[in-house]
PDB file of N, CA and C in Angstrom:
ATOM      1  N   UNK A   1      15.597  22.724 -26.043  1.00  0.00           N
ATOM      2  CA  UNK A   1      15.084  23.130 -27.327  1.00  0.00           C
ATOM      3  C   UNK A   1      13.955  22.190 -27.738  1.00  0.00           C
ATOM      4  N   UNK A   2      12.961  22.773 -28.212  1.00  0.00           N
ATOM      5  CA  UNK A   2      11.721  22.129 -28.325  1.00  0.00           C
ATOM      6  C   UNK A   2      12.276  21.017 -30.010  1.00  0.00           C
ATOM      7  N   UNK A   3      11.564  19.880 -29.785  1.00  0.00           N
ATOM      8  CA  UNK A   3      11.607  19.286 -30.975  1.00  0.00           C
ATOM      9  C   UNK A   3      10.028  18.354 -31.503  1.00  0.00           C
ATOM     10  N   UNK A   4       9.748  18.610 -32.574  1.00  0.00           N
ATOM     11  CA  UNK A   4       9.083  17.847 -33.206  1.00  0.00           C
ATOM     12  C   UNK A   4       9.311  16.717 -33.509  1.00  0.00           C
ATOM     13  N   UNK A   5       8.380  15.548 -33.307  1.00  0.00           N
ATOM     14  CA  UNK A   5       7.987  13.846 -33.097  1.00  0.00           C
ATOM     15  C   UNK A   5       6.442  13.596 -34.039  1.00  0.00           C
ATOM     16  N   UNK A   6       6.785  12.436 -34.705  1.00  0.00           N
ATOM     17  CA  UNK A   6       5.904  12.201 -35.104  1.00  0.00           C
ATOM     18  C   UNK A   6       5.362  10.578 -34.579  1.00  0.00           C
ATOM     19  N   UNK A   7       4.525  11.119 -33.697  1.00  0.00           N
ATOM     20  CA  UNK A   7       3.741   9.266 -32.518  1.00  0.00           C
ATOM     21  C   UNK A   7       2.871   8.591 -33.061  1.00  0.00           C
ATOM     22  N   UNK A   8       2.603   7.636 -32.662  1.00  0.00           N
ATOM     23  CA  UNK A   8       1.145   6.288 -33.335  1.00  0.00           C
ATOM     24  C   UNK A   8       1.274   6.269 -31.699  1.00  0.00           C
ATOM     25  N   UNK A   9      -0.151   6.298 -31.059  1.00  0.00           N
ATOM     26  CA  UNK A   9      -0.534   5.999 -30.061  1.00  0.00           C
ATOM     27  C   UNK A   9      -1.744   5.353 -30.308  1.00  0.00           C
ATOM     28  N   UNK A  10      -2.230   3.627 -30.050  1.00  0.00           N
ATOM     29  CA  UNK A  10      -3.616   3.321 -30.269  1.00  0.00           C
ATOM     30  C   UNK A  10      -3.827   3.182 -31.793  1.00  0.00           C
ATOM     31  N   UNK A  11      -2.515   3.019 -32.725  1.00  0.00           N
ATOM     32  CA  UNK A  11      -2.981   3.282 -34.181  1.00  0.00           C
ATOM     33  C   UNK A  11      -3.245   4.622 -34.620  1.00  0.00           C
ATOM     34  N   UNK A  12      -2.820   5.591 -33.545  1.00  0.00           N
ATOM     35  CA  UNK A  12      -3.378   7.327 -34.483  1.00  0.00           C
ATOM     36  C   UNK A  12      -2.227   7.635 -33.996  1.00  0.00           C
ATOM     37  N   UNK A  13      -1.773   8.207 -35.582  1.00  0.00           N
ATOM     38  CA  UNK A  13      -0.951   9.108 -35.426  1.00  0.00           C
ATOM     39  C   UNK A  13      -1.039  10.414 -35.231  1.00  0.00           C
ATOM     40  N   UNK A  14       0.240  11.291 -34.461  1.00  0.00           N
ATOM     41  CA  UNK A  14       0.154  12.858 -34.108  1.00  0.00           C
ATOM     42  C   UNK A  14       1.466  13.201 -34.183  1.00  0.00           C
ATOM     43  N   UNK A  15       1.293  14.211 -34.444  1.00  0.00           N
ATOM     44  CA  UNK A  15       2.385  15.127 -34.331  1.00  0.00           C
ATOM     45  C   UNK A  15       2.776  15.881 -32.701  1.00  0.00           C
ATOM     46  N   UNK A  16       3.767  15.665 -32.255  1.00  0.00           N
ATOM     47  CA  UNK A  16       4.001  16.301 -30.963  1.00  0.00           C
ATOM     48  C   UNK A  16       5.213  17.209 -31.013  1.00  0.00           C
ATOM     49  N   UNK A  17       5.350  18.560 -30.020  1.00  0.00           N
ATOM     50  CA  UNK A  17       6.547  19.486 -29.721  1.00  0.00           C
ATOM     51  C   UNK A  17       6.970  19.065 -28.151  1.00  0.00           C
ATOM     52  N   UNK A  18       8.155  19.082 -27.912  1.00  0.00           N
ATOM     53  CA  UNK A  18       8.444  19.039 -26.329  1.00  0.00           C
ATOM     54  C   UNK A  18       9.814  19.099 -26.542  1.00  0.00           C
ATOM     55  N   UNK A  19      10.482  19.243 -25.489  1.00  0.00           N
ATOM     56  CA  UNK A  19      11.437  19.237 -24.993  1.00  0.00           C
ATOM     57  C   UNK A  19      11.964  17.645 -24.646  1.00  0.00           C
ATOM     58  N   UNK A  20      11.390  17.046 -24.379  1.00  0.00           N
ATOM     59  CA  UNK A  20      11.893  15.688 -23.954  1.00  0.00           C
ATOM     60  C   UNK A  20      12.737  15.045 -25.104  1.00  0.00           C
ATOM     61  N   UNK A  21      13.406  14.120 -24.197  1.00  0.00           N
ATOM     62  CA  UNK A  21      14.386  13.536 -25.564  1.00  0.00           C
ATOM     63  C   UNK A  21      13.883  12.135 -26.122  1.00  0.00           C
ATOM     64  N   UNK A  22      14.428  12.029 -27.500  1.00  0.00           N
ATOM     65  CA  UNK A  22      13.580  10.952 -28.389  1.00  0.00           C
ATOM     66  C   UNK A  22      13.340  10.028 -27.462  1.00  0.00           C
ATOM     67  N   UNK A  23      14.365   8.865 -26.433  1.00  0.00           N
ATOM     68  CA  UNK A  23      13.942   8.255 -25.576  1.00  0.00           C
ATOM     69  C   UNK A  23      12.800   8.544 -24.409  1.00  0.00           C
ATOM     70  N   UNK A  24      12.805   9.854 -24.159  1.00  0.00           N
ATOM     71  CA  UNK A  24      11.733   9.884 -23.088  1.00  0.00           C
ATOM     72  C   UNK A  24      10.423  10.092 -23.919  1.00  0.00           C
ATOM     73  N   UNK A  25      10.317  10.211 -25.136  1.00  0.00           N
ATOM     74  CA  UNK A  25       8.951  10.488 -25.618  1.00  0.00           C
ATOM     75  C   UNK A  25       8.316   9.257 -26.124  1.00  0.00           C
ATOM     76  N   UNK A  26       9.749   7.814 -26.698  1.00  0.00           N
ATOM     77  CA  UNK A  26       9.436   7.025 -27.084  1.00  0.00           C
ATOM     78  C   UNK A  26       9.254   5.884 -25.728  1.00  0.00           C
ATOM     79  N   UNK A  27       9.317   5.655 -24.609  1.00  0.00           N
ATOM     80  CA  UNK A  27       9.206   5.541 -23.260  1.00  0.00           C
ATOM     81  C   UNK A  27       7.629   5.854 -22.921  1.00  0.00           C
ATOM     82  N   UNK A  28       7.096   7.261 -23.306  1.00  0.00           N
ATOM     83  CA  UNK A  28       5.994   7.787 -22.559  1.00  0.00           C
ATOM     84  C   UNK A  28       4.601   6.767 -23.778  1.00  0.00           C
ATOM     85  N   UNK A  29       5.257   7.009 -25.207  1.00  0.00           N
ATOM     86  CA  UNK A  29       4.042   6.599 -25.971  1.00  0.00           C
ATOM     87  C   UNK A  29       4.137   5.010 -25.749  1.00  0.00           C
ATOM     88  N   UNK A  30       5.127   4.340 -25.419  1.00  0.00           N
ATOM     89  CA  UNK A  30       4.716   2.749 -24.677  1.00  0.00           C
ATOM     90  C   UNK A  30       4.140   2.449 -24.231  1.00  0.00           C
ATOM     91  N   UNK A  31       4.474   3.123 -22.696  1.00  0.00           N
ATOM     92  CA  UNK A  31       3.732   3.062 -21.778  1.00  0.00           C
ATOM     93  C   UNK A  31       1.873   3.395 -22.040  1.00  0.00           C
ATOM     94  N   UNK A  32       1.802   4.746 -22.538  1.00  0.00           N
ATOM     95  CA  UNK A  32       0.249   4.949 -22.993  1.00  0.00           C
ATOM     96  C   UNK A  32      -0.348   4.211 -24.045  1.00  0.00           C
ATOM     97  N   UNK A  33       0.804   3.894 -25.351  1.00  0.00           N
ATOM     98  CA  UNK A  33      -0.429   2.795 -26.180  1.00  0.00           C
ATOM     99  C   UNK A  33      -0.474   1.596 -25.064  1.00  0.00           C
ATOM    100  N   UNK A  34       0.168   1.007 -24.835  1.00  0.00           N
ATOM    101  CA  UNK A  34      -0.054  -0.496 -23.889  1.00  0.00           C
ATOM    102  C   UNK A  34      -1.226  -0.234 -23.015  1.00  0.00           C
ATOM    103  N   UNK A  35      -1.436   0.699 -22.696  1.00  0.00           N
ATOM    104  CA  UNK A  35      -2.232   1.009 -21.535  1.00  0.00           C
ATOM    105  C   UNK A  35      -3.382   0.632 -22.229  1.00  0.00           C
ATOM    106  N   UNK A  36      -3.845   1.760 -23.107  1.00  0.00           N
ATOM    107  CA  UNK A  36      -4.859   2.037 -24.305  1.00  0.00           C
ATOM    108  C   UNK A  36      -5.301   0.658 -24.642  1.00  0.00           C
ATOM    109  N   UNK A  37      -4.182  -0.314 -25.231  1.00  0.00           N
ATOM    110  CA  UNK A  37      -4.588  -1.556 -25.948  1.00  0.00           C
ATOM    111  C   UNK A  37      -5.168  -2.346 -24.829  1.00  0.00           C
ATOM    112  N   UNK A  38      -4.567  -2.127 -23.620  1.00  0.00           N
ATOM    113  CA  UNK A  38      -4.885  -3.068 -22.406  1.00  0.00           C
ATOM    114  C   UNK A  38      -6.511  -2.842 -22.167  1.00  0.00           C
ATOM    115  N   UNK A  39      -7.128  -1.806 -21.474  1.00  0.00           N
ATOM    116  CA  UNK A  39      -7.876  -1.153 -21.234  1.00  0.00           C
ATOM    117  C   UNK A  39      -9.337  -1.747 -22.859  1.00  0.00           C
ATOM    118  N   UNK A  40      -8.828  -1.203 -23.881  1.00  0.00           N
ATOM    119  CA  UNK A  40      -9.600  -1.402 -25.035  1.00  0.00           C
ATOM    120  C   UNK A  40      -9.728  -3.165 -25.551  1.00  0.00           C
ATOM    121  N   UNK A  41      -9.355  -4.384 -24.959  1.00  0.00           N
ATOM    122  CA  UNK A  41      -9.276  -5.494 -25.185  1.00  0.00           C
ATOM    123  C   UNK A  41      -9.625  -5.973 -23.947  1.00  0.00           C
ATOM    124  N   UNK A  42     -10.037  -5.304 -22.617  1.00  0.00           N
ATOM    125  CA  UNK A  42     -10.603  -5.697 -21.492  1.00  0.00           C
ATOM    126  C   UNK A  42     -12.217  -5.481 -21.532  1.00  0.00           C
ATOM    127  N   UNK A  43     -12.480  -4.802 -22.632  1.00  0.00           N
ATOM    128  CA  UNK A  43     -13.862  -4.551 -23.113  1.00  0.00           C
ATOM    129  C   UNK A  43     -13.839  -4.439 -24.639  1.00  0.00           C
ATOM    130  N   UNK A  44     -14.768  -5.451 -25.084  1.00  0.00           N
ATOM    131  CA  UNK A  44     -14.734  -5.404 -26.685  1.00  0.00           C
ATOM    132  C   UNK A  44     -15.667  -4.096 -27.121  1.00  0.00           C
ATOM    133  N   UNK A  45     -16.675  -3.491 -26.128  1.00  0.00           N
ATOM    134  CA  UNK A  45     -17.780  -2.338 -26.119  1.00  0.00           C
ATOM    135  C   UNK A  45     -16.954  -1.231 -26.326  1.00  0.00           C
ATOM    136  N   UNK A  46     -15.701  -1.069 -25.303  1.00  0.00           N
ATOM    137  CA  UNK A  46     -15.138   0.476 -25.581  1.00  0.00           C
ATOM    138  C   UNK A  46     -13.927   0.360 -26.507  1.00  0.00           C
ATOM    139  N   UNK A  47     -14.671   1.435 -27.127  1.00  0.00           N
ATOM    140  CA  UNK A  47     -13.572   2.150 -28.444  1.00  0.00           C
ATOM    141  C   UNK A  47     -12.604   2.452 -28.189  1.00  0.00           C
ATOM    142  N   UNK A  48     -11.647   2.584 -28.979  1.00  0.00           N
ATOM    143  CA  UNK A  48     -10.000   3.202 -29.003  1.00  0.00           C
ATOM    144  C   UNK A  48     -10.036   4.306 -28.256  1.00  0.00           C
ATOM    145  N   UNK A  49     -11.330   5.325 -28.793  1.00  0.00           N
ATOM    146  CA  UNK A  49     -11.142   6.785 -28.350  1.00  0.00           C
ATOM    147  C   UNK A  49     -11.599   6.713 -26.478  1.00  0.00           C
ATOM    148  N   UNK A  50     -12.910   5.724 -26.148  1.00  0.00           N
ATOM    149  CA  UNK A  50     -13.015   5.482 -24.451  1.00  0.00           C
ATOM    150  C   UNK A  50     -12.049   4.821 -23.787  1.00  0.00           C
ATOM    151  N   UNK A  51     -11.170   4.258 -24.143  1.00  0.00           N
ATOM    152  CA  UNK A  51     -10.163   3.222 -24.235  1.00  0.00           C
ATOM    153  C   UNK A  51      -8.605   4.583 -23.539  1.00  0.00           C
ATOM    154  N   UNK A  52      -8.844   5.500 -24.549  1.00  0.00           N
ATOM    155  CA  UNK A  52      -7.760   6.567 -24.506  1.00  0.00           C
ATOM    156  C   UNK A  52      -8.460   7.578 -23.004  1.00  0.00           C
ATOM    157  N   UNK A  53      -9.844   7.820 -23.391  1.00  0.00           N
ATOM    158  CA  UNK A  53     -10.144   8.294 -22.241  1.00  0.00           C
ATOM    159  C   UNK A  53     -10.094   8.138 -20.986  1.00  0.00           C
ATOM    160  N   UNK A  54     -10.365   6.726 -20.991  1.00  0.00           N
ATOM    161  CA  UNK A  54     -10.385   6.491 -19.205  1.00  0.00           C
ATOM    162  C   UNK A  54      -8.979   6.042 -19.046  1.00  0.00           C
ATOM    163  N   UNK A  55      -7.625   5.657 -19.985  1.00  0.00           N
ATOM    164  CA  UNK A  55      -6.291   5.985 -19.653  1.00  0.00           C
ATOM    165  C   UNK A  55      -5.601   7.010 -19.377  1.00  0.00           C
ATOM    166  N   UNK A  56      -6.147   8.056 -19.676  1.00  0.00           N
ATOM    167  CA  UNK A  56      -6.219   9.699 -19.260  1.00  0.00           C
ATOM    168  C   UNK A  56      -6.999   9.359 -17.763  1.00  0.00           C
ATOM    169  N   UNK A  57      -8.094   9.424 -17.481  1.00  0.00           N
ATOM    170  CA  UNK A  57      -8.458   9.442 -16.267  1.00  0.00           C
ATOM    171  C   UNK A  57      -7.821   8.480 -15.430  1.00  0.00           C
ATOM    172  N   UNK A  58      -7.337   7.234 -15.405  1.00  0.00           N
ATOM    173  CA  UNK A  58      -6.487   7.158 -14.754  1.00  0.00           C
ATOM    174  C   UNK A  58      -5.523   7.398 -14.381  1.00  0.00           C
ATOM    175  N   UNK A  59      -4.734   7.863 -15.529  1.00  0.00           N
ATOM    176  CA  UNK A  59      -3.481   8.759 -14.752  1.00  0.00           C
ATOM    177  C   UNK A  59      -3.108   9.995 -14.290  1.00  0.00           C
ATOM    178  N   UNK A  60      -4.698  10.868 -14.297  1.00  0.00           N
ATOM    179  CA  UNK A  60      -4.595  11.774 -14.142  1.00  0.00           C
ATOM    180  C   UNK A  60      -5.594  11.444 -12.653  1.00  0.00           C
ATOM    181  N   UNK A  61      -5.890  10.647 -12.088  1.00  0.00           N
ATOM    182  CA  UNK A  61      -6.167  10.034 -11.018  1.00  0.00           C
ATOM    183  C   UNK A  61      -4.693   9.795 -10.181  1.00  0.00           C
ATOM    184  N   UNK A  62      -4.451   9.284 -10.963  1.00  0.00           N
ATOM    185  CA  UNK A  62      -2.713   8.690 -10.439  1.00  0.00           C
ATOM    186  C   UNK A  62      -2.032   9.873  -9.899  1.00  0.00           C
ATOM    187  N   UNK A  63      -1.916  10.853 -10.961  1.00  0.00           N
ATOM    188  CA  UNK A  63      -1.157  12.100 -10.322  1.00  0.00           C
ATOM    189  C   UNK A  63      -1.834  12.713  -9.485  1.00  0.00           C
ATOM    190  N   UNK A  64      -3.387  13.005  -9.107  1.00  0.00           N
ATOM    191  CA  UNK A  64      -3.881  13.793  -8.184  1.00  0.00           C
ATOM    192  C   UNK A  64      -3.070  12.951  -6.764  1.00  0.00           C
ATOM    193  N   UNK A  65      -3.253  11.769  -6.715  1.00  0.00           N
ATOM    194  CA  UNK A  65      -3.420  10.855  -5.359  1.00  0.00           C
ATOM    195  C   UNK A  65      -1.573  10.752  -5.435  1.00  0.00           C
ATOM    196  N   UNK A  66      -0.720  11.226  -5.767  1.00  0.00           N
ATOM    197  CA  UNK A  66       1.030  11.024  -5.904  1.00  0.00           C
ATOM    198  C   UNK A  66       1.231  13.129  -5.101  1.00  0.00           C
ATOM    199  N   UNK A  67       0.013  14.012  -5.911  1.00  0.00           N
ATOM    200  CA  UNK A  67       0.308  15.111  -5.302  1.00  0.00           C
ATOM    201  C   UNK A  67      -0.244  15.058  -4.102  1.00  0.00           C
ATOM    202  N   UNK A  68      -1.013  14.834  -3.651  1.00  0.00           N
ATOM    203  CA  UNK A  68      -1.534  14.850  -2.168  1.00  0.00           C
ATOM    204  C   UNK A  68      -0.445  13.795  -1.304  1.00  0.00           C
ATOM    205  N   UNK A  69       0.158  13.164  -1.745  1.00  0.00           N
ATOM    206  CA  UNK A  69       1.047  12.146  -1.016  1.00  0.00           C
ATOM    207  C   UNK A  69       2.327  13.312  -0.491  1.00  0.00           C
ATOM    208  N   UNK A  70       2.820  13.698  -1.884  1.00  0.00           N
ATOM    209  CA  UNK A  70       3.643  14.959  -1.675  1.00  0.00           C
ATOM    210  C   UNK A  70       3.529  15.679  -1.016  1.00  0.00           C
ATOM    211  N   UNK A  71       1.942  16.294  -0.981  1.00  0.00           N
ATOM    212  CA  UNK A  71       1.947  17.647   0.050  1.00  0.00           C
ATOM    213  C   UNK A  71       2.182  16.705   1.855  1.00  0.00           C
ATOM    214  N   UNK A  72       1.555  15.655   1.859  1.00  0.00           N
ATOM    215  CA  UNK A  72       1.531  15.169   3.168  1.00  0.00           C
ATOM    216  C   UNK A  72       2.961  14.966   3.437  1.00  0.00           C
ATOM    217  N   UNK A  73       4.267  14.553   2.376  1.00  0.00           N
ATOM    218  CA  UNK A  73       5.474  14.228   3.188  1.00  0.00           C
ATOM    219  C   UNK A  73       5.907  15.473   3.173  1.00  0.00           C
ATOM    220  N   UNK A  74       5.598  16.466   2.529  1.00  0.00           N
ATOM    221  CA  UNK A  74       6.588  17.882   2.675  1.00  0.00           C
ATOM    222  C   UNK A  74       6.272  18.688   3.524  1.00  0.00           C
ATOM    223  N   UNK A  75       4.551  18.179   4.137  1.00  0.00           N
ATOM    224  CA  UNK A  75       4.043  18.849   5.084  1.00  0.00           C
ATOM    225  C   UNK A  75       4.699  18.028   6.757  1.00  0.00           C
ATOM    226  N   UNK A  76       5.087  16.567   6.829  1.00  0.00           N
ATOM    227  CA  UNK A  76       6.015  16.069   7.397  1.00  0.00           C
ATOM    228  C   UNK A  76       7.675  16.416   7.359  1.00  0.00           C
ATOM    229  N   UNK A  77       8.181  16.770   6.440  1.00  0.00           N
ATOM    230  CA  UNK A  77       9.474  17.034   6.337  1.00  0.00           C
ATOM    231  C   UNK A  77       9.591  18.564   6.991  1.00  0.00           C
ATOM    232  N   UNK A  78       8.435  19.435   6.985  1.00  0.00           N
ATOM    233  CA  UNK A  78       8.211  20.917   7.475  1.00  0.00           C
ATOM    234  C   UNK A  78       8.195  20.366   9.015  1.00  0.00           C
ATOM    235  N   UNK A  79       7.522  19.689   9.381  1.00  0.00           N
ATOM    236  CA  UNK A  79       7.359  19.291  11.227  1.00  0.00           C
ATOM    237  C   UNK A  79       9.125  19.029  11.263  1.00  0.00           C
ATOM    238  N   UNK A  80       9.307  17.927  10.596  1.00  0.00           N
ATOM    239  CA  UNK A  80      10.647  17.163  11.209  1.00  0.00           C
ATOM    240  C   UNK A  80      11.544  18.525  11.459  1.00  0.00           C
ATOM    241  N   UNK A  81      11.785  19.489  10.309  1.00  0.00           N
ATOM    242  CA  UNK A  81      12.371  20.154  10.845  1.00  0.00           C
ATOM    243  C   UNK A  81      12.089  21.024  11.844  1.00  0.00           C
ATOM    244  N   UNK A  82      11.217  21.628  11.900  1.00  0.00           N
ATOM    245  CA  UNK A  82      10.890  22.194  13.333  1.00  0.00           C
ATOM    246  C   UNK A  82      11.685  21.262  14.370  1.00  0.00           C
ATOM    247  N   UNK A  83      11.336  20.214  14.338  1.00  0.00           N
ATOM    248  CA  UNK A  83      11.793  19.584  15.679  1.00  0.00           C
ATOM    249  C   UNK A  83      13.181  19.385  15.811  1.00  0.00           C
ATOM    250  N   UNK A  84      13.774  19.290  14.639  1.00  0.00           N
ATOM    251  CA  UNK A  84      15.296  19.279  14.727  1.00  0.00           C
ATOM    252  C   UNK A  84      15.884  20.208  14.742  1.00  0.00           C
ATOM    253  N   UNK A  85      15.108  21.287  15.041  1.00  0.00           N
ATOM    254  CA  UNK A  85      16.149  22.652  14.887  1.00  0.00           C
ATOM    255  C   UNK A  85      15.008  23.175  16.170  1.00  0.00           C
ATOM    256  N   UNK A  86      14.313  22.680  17.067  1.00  0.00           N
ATOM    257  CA  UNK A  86      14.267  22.577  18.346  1.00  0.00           C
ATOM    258  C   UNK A  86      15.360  21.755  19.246  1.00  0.00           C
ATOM    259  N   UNK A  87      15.850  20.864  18.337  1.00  0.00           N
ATOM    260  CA  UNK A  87      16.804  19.984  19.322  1.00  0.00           C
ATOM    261  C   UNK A  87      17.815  19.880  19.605  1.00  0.00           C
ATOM    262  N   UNK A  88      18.110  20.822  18.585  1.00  0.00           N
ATOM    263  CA  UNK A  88      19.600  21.239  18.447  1.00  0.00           C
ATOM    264  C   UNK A  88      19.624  22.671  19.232  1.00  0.00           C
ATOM    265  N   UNK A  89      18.415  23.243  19.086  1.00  0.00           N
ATOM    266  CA  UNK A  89      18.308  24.298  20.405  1.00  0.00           C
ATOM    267  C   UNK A  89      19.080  24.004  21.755  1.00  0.00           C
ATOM    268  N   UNK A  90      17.775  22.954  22.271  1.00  0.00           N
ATOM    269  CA  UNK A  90      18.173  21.536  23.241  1.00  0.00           C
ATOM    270  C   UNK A  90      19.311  21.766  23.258  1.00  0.00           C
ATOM    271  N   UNK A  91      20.275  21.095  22.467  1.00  0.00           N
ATOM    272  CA  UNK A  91      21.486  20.302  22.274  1.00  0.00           C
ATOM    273  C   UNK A  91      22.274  21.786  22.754  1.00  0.00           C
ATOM    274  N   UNK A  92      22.280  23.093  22.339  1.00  0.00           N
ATOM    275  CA  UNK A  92      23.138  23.767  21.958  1.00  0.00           C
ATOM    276  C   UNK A  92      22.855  24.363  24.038  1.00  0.00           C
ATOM    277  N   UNK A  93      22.153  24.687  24.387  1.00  0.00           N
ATOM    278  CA  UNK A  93      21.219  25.054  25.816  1.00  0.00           C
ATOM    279  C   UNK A  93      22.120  23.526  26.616  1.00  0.00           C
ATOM    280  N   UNK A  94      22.398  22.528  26.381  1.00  0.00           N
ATOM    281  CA  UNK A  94      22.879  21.847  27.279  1.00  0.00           C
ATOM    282  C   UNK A  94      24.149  21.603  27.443  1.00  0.00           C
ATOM    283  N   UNK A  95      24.434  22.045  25.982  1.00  0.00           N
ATOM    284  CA  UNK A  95      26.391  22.042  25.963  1.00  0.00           C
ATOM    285  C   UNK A  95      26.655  23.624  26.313  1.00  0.00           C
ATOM    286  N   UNK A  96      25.852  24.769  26.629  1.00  0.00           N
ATOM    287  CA  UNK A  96      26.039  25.783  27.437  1.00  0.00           C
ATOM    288  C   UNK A  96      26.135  25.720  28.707  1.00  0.00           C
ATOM    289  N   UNK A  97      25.053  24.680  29.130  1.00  0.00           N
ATOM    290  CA  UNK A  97      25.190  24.848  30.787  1.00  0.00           C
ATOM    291  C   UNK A  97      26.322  23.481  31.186  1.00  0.00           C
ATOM    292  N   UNK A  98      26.242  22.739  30.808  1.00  0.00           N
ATOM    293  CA  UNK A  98      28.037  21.615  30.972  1.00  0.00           C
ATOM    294  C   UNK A  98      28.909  22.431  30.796  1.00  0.00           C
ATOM    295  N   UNK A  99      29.530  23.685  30.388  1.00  0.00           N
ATOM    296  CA  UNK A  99      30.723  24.371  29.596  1.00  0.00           C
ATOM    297  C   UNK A  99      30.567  25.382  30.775  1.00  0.00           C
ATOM    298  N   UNK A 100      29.339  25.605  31.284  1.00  0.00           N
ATOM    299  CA  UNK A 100      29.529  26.819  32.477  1.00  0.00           C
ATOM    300  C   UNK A 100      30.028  26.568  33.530  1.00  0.00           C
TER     301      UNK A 100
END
């Protein structure tokens, strides 16, 4: 069930809907103001709002390079099985001809 939150991220407040529970929403806005403050005090030039931006682009960097990781192990976990259900072929072809 969707619930309404009211966040300070960076000093601005918003209103948010989700499903997540008070801990996972109060968890997510940590993690992103810290980021924000980190990012915005590593340069006195960028603003709160470039500050928020390129913490968005990084983690939306983050997730591109976590999905391509994914497709590569699921595209590995697709081989492994092939081969294990070749080997058990194997396996099943050699405990036929011992049994004959």
């Amino acid at each position: 069930m969707n619930q309404k939150y009211t966040i300070t991220v960076a000093g601005i407040q918003m209103n948010v809907i989700t499903e997540e529970s008070p801990e996972s929403v109060e968890a997510l806005v940590g993690i992103i103001d810290r980021r924000i403050r980190e990012i915005h005090l590593q340069s006195n030039r960028c603003s709160k709002t470039e500050a928020a931006l390129l913490c968005a682009l990084d983690y939306c960097s983050d997730k591109i390079k976590a999905q391509r990781k994914v497709k590569r192990l699921e595209a590995q976990i697709a081989e492994n099985e092939i081969k294990i259900s070749e080997l058990e072929e194997k396996i099943d072809e050699l405990e036929r001809k011992l049994n004959a």
